[in-house]
Protein backbone atom coordinates (compact mmCIF):
# COMPACT_ATOMS: atom_id res chain seq x y z
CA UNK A 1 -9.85 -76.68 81.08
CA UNK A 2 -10.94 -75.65 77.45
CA UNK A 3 -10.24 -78.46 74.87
CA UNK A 4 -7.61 -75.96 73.12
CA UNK A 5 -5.62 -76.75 76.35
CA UNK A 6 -5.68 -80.38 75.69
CA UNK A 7 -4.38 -82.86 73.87
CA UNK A 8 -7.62 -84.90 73.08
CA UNK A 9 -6.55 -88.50 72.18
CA UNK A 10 -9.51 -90.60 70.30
CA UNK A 11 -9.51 -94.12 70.85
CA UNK A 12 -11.59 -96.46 68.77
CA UNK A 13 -12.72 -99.83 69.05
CA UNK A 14 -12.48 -102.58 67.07
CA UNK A 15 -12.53 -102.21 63.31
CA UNK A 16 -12.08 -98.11 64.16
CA UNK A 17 -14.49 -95.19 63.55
CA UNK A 18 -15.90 -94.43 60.51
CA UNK A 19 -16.60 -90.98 59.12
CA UNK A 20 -20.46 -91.20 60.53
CA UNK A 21 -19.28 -91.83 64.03
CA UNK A 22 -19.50 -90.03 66.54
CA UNK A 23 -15.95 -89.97 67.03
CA UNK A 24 -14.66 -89.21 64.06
CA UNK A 25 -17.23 -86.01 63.65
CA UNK A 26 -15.87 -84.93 67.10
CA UNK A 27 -12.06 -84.90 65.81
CA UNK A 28 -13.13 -82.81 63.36
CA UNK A 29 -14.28 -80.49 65.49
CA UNK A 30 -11.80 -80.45 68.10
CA UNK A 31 -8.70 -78.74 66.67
CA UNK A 32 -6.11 -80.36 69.26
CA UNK A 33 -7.79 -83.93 68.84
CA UNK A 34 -5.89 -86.81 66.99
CA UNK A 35 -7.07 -90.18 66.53
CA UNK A 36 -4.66 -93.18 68.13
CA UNK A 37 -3.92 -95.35 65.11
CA UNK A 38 -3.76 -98.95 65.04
CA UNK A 39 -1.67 -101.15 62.72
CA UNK A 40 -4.97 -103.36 62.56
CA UNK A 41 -8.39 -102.73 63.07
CA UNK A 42 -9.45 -105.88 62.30
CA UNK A 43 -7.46 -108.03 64.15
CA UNK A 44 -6.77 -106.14 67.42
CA UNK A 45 -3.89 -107.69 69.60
CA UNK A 46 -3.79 -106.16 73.29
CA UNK A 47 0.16 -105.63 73.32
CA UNK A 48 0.17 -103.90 70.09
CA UNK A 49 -3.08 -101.70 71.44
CA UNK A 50 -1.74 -100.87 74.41
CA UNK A 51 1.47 -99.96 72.77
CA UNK A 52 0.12 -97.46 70.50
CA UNK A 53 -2.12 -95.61 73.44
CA UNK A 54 1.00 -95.17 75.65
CA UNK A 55 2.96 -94.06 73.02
CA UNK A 56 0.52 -91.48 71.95
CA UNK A 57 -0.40 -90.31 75.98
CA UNK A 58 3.75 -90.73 76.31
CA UNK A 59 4.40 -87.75 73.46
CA UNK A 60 1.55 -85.41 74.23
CA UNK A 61 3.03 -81.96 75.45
CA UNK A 62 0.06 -80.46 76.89
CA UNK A 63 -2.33 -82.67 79.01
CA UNK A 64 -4.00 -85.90 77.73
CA UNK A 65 -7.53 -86.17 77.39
CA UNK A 66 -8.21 -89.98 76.19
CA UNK A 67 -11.59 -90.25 74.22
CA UNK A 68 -12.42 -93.83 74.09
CA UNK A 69 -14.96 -96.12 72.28
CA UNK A 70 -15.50 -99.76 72.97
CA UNK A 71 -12.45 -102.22 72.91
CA UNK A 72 -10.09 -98.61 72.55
CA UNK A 73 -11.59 -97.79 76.04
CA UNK A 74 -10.49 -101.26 76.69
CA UNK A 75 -7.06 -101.08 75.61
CA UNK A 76 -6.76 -98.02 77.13
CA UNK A 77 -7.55 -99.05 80.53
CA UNK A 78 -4.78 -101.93 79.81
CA UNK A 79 -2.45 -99.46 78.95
CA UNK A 80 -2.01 -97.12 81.62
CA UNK A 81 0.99 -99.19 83.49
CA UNK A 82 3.09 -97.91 80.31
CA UNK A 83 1.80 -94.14 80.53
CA UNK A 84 5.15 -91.66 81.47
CA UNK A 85 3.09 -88.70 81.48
CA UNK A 86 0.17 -87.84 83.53
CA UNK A 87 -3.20 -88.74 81.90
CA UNK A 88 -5.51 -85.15 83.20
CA UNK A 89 -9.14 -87.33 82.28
CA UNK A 90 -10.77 -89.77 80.53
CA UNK A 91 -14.31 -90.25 78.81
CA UNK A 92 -14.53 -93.80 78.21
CA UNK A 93 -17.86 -95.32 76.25
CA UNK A 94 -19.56 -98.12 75.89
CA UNK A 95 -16.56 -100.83 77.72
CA UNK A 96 -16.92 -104.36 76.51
CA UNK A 97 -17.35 -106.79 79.04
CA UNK A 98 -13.93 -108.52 78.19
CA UNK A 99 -14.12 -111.18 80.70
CA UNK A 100 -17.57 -112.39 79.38
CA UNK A 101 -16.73 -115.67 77.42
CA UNK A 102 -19.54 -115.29 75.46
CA UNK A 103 -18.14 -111.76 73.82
CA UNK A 104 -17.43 -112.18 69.96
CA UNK A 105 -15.10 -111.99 68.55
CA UNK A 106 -14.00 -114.17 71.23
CA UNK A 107 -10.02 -112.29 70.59
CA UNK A 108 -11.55 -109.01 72.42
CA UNK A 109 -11.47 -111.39 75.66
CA UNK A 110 -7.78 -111.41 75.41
CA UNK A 111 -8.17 -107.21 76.66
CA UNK A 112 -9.52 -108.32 80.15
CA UNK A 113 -8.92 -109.02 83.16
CA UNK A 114 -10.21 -105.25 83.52
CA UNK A 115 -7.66 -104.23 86.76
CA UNK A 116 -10.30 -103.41 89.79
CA UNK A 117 -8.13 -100.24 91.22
CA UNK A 118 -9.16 -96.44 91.42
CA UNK A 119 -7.86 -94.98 87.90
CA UNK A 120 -5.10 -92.57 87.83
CA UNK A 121 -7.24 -89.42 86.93
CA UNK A 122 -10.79 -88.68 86.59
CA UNK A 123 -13.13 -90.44 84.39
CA UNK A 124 -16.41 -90.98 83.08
CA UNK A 125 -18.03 -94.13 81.59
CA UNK A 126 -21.18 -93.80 79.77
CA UNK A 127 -23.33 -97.01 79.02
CA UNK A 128 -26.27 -98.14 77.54
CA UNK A 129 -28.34 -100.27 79.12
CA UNK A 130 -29.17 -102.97 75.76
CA UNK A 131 -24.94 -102.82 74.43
CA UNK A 132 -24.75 -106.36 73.07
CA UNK A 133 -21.12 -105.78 73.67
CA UNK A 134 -21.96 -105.42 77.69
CA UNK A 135 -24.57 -105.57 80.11
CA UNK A 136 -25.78 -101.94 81.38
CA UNK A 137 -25.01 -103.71 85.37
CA UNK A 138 -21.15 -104.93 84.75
CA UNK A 139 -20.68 -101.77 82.81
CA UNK A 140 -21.91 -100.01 85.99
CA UNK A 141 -19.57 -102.26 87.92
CA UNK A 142 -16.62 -101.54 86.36
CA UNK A 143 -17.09 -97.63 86.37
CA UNK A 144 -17.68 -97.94 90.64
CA UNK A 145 -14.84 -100.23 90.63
CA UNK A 146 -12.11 -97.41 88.65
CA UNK A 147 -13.86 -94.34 91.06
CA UNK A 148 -15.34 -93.35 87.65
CA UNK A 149 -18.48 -91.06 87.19
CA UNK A 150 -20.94 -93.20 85.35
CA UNK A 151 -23.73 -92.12 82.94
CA UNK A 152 -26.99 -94.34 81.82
CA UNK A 153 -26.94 -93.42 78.33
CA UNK A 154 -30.47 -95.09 77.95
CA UNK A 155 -30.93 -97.88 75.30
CA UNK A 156 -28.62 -97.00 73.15
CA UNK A 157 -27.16 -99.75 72.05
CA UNK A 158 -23.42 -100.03 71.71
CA UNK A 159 -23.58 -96.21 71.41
CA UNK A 160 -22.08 -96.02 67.49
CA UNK A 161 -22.98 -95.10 64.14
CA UNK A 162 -24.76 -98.12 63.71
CA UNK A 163 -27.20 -97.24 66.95
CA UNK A 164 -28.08 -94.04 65.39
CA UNK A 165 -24.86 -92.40 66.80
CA UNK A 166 -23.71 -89.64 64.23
CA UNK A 167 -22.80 -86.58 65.77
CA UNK A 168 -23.93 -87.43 69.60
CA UNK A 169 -24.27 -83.69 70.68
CA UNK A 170 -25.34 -85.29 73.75
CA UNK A 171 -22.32 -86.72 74.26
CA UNK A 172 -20.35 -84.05 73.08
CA UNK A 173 -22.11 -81.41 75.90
CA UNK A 174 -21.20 -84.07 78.82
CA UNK A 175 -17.50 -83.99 78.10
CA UNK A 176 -17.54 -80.68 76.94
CA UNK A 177 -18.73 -80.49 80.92
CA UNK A 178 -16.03 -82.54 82.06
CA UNK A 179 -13.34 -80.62 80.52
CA UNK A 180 -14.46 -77.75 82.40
CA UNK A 181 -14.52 -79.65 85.55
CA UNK A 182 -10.40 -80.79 85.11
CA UNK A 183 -7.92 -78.25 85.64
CA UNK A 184 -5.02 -78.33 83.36
């Protein structure tokens, strides 16, 4: 599949992308990618979240690709009971460890229990191994535990903008990669 036969859906974390992350420079460049906006960044609440990801997946016409960063890769993982349409992938980075109690803000607990079942479609999870926001051997965990593909992104902190995370070419040849490997 080329991303022009996609609908790529980005999915930020908490307090969104800004215009140096990764994220945001890849929806610039991908001309059928549209960011999943949230009524508030700031104060995420999982039904709301999860609400606006299966609405978006839910009105796509040509197949879903769901881009996700952080708590969005958490609230997309939440949401997939409410997806109508079939999801064709998933690159999911950096998860949170949302049933760690000593994750702050302590709200982004309130995305867990992660489910433990084989995901719907194929996916990748890339994590670092020093993420503040979760440990590089629950982050491996959780990828086994969804069948997903998983990636040691190095240290690399919580893979963002603020861990040197601009453009991420890296990044951006590994799904480029996966895209070719799902057929639309």
């Amino acid at each position: 599949m080329k991303a022009s036969d996609a609908e790529i859906l980005i999915v930020p974390g908490y307090k969104n992308s800004g215009p140096d992350h990764w994220q945001s420079r890849w929806q610039t460049k991908l001309s059928t990618a549209r960011r999943v906006e949230q009524a508030s960044w700031e104060k995420p609440e999982r039904e709301e979240w999860t609400d606006c990801i299966a609405a978006a997946v839910n009105k796509t016409v040509k197949p879903a690709i769901i881009v996700a960063h952080s708590l969005g890769a958490a609230a997309a993982i939440q949401a997939i009971p409410r997806f109508t349409v079939k999801v064709a992938g998933a690159l999911l980075v950096a998860p949170p460890d949302v049933a760690n109690p000593n994750i702050r803000p302590k709200h982004l607990m309130t995305f867990g229990p992660y489910p433990t079942d084989p995901l719907p479609f194929p996916s990748i999870v890339i994590a670092s191994r020093n993420d503040p926001f979760c440990s590089h051997d629950v982050a491996d965990d959780i990828a086994a535990s969804w069948g997903s593909l998983f990636m040691d992104a190095g240290d690399a902190g919580h893979i963002n903008s603020d861990s040197g995370f601009g453009p991420w070419p890296e990044g951006l040849m590994v799904f480029a990669k996966f895209l070719g490997q799902i057929e639309g």
